[in-house]
C-alpha atoms as a PDB file:
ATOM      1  CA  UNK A   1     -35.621   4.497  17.434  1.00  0.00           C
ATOM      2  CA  UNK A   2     -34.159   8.219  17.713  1.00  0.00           C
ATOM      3  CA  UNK A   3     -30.262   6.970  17.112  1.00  0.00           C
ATOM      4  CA  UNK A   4     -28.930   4.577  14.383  1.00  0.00           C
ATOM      5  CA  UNK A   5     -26.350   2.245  15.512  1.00  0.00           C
ATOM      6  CA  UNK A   6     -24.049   0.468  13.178  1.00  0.00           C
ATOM      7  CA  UNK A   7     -20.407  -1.677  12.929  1.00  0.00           C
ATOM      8  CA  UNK A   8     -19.946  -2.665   9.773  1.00  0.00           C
ATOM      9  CA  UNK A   9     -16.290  -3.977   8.679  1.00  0.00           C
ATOM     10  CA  UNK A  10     -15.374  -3.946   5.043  1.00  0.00           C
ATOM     11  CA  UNK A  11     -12.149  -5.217   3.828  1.00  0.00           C
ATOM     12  CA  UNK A  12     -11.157  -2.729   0.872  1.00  0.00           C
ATOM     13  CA  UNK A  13      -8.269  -4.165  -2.107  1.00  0.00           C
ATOM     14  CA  UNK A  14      -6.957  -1.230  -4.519  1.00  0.00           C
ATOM     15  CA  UNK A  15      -4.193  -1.446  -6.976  1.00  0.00           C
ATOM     16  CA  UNK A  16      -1.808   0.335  -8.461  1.00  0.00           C
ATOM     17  CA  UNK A  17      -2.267   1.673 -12.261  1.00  0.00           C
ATOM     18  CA  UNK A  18      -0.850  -0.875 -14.724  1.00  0.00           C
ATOM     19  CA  UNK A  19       0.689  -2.705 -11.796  1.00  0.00           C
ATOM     20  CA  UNK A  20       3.284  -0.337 -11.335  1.00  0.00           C
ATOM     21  CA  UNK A  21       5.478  -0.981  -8.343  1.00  0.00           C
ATOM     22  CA  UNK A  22       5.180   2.923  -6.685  1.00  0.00           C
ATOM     23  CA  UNK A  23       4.826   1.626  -3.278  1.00  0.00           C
ATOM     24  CA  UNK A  24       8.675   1.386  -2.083  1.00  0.00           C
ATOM     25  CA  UNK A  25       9.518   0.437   1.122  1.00  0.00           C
ATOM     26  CA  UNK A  26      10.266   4.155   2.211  1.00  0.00           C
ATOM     27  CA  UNK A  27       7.064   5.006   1.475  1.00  0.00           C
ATOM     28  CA  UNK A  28       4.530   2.367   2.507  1.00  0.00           C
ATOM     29  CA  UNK A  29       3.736   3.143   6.295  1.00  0.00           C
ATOM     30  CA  UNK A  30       3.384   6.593   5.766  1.00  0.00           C
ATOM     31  CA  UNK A  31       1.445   5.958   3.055  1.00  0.00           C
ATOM     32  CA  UNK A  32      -0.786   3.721   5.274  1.00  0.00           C
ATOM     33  CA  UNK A  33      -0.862   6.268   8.548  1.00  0.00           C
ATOM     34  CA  UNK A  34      -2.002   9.164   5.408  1.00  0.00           C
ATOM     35  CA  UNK A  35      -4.744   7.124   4.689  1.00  0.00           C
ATOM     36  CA  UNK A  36      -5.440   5.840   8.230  1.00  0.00           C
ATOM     37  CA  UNK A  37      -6.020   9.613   9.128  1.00  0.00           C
ATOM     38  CA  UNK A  38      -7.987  10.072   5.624  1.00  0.00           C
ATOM     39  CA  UNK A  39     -10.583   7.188   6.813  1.00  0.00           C
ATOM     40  CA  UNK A  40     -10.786   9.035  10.408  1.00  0.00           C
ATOM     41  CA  UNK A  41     -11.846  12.137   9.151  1.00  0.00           C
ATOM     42  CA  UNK A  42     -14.334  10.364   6.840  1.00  0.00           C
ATOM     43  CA  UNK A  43     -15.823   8.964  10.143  1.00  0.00           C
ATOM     44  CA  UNK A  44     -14.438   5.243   9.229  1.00  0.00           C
ATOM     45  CA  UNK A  45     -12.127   3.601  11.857  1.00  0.00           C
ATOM     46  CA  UNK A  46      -9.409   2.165  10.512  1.00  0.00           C
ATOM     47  CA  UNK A  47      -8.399  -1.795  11.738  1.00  0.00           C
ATOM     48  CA  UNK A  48      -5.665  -2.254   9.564  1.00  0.00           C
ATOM     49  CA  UNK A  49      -3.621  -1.196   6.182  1.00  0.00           C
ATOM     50  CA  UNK A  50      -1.285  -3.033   4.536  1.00  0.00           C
ATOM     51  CA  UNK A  51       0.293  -4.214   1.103  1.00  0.00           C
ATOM     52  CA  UNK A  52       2.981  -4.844  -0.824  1.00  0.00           C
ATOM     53  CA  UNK A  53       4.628  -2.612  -3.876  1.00  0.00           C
ATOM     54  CA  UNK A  54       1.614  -2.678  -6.191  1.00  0.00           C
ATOM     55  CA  UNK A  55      -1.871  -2.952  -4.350  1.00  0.00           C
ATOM     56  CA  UNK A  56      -3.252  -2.328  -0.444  1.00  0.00           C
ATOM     57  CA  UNK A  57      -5.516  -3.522   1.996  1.00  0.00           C
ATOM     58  CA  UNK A  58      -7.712  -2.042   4.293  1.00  0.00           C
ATOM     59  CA  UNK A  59      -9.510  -3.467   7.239  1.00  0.00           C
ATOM     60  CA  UNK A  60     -11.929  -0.304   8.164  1.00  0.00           C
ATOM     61  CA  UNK A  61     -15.412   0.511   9.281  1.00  0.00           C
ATOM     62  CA  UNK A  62     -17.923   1.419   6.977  1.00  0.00           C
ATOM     63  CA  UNK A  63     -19.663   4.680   8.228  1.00  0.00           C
ATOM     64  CA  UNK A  64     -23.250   4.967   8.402  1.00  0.00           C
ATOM     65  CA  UNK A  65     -23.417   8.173   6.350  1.00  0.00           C
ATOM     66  CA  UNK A  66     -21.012   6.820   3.374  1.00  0.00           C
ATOM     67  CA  UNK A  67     -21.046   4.396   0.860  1.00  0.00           C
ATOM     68  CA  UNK A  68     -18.013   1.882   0.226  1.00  0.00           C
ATOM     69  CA  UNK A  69     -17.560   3.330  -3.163  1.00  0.00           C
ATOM     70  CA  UNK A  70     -17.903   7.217  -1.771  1.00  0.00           C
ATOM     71  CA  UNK A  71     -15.255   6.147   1.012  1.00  0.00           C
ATOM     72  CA  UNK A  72     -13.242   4.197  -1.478  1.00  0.00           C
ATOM     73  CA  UNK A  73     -13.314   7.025  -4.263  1.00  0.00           C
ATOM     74  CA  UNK A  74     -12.290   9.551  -1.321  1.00  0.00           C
ATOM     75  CA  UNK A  75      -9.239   7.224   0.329  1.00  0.00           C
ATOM     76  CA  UNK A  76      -7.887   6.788  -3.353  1.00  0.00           C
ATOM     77  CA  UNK A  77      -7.937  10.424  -4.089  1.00  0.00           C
ATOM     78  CA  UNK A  78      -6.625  11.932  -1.104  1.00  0.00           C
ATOM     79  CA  UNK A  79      -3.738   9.634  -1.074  1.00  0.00           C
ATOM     80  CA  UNK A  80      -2.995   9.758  -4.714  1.00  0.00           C
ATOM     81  CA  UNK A  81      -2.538  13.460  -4.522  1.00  0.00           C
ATOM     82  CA  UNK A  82      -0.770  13.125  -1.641  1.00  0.00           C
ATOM     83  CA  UNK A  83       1.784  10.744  -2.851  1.00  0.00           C
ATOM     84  CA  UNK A  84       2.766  12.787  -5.787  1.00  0.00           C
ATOM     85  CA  UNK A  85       3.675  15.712  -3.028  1.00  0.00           C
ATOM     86  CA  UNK A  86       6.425  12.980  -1.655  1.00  0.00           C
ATOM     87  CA  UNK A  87       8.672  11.953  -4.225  1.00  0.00           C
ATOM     88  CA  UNK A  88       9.431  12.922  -7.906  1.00  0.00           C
ATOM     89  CA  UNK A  89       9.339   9.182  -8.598  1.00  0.00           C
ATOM     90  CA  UNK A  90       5.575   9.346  -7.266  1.00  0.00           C
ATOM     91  CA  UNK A  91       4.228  12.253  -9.909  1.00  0.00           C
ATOM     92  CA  UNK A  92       2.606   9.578 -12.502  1.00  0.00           C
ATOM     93  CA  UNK A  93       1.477   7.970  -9.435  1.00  0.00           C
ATOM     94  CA  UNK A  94      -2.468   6.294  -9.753  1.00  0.00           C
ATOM     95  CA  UNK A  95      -4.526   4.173  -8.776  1.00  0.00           C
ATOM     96  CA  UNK A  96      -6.392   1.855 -10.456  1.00  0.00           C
ATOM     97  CA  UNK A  97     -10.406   2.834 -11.132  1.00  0.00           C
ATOM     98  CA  UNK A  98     -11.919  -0.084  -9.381  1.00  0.00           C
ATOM     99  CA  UNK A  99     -11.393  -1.920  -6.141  1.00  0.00           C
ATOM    100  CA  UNK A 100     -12.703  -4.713  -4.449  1.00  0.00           C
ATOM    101  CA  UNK A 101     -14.827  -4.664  -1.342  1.00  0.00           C
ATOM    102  CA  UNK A 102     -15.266  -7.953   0.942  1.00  0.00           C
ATOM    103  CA  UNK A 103     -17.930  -7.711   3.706  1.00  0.00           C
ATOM    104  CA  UNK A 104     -16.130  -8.985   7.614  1.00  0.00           C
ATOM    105  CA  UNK A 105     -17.643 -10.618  10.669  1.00  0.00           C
ATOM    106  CA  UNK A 106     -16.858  -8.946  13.508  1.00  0.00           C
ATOM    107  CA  UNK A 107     -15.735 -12.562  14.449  1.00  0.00           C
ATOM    108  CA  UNK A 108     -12.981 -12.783  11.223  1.00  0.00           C
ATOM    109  CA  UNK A 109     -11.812  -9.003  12.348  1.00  0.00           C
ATOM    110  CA  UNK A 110      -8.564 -10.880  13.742  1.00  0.00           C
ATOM    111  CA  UNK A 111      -8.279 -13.355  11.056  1.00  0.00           C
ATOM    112  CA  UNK A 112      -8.264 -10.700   7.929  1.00  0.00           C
ATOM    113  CA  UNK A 113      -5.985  -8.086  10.077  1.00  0.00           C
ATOM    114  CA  UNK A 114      -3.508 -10.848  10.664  1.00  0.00           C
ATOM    115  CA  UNK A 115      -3.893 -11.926   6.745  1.00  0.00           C
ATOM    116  CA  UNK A 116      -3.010  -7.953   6.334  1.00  0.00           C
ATOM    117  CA  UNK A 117      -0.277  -7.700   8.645  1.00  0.00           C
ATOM    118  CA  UNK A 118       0.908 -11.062   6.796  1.00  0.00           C
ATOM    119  CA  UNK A 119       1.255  -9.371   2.917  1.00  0.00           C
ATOM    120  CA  UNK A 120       4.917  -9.719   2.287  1.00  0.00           C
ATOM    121  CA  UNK A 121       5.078 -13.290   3.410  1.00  0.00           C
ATOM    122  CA  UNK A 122       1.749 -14.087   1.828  1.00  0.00           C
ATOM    123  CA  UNK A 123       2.658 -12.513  -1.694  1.00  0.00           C
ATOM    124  CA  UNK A 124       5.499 -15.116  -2.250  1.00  0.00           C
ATOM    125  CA  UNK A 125       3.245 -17.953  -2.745  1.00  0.00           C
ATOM    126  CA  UNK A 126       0.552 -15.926  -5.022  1.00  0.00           C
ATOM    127  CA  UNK A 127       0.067 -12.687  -6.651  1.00  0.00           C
ATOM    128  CA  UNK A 128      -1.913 -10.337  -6.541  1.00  0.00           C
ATOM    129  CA  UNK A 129      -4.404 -11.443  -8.996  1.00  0.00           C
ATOM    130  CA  UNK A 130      -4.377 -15.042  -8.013  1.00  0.00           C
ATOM    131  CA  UNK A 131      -5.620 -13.481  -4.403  1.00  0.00           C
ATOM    132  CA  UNK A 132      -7.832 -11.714  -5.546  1.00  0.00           C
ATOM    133  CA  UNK A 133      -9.821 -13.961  -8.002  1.00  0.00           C
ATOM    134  CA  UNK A 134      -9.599 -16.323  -4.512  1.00  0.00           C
ATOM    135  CA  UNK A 135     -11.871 -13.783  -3.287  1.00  0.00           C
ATOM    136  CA  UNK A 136     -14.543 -12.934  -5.850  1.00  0.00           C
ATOM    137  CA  UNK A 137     -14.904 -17.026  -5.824  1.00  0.00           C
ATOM    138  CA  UNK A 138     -15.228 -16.886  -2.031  1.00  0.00           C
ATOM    139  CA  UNK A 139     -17.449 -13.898  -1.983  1.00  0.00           C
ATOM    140  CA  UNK A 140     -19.567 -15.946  -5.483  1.00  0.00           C
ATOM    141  CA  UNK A 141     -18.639 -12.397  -7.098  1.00  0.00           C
ATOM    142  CA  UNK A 142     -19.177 -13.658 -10.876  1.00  0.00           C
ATOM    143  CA  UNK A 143     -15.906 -11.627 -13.001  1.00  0.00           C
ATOM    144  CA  UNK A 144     -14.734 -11.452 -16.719  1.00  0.00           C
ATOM    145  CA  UNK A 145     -10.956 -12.098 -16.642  1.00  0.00           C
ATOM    146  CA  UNK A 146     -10.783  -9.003 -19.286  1.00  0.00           C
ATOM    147  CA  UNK A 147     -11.576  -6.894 -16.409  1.00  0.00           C
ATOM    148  CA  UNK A 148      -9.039  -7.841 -13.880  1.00  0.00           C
END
């Protein structure tokens, strides 16, 4: 076969450092277009962003030349370094070193964009780590609590 063809949705989770609430209202979809455009130019299409004061989601395509931790590793620094260009209460901004990465049917696309779109309302019922460890169980991703 002389062309590869691939779709591959990933659905990307990334905290802030130490939990630190940088992501203010003012700042959030701009923050979310920045990376939107990031994931372009990586050759990802971008479904969705979202999140709430502390950690993000995003609903993108995995390119066929990148891997999720390449893309991941090149989303978080781009915007990092960007954010600290926007505010002087954004210069210690970081993000945490890890991330979690959930594989998506192209038949959930609609279900884990609406659970995006959703993070505000969903985020009153459970934090951020109680979502999470909902989907390492989901995903049978075996985790150390000391980690988290």
């Amino acid at each position: 076969m002389p062309q590869s063809y691939v779709k591959i949705f990933v659905h990307i989770t990334t905290h802030t450092k130490y939990n630190q609430p940088f992501l203010y209202k003012g700042i959030q979809e701009e923050l979310f277009r920045y990376i939107g455009g990031t994931l372009k130019k990586l050759g990802s299409e971008p479904v969705q962003i979202g999140g709430v004061e502390d950690h993000i989601h995003v609903l993108c395509t995995l390119p066929r030349t990148l891997s999720i931790a390449k893309l991941t590793e090149e989303f978080k620094r781009s915007s990092s370094s960007w954010l600290k260009t926007k505010s002087e209460r954004l210069l210690n901004f970081h993000w945490q070193d890890g991330y979690g990465a959930f594989s998506v049917s192209s038949s959930k696309v609609k279900v884990v964009k609406n659970y995006i779109l959703n993070q505000k309302e969903h985020h009153r019922k459970l934090s951020f780590w109680e979502e999470y460890k909902i989907f390492l169980k989901e995903y049978n991703i075996p985790y150390d609590e000391k980690y988290l």
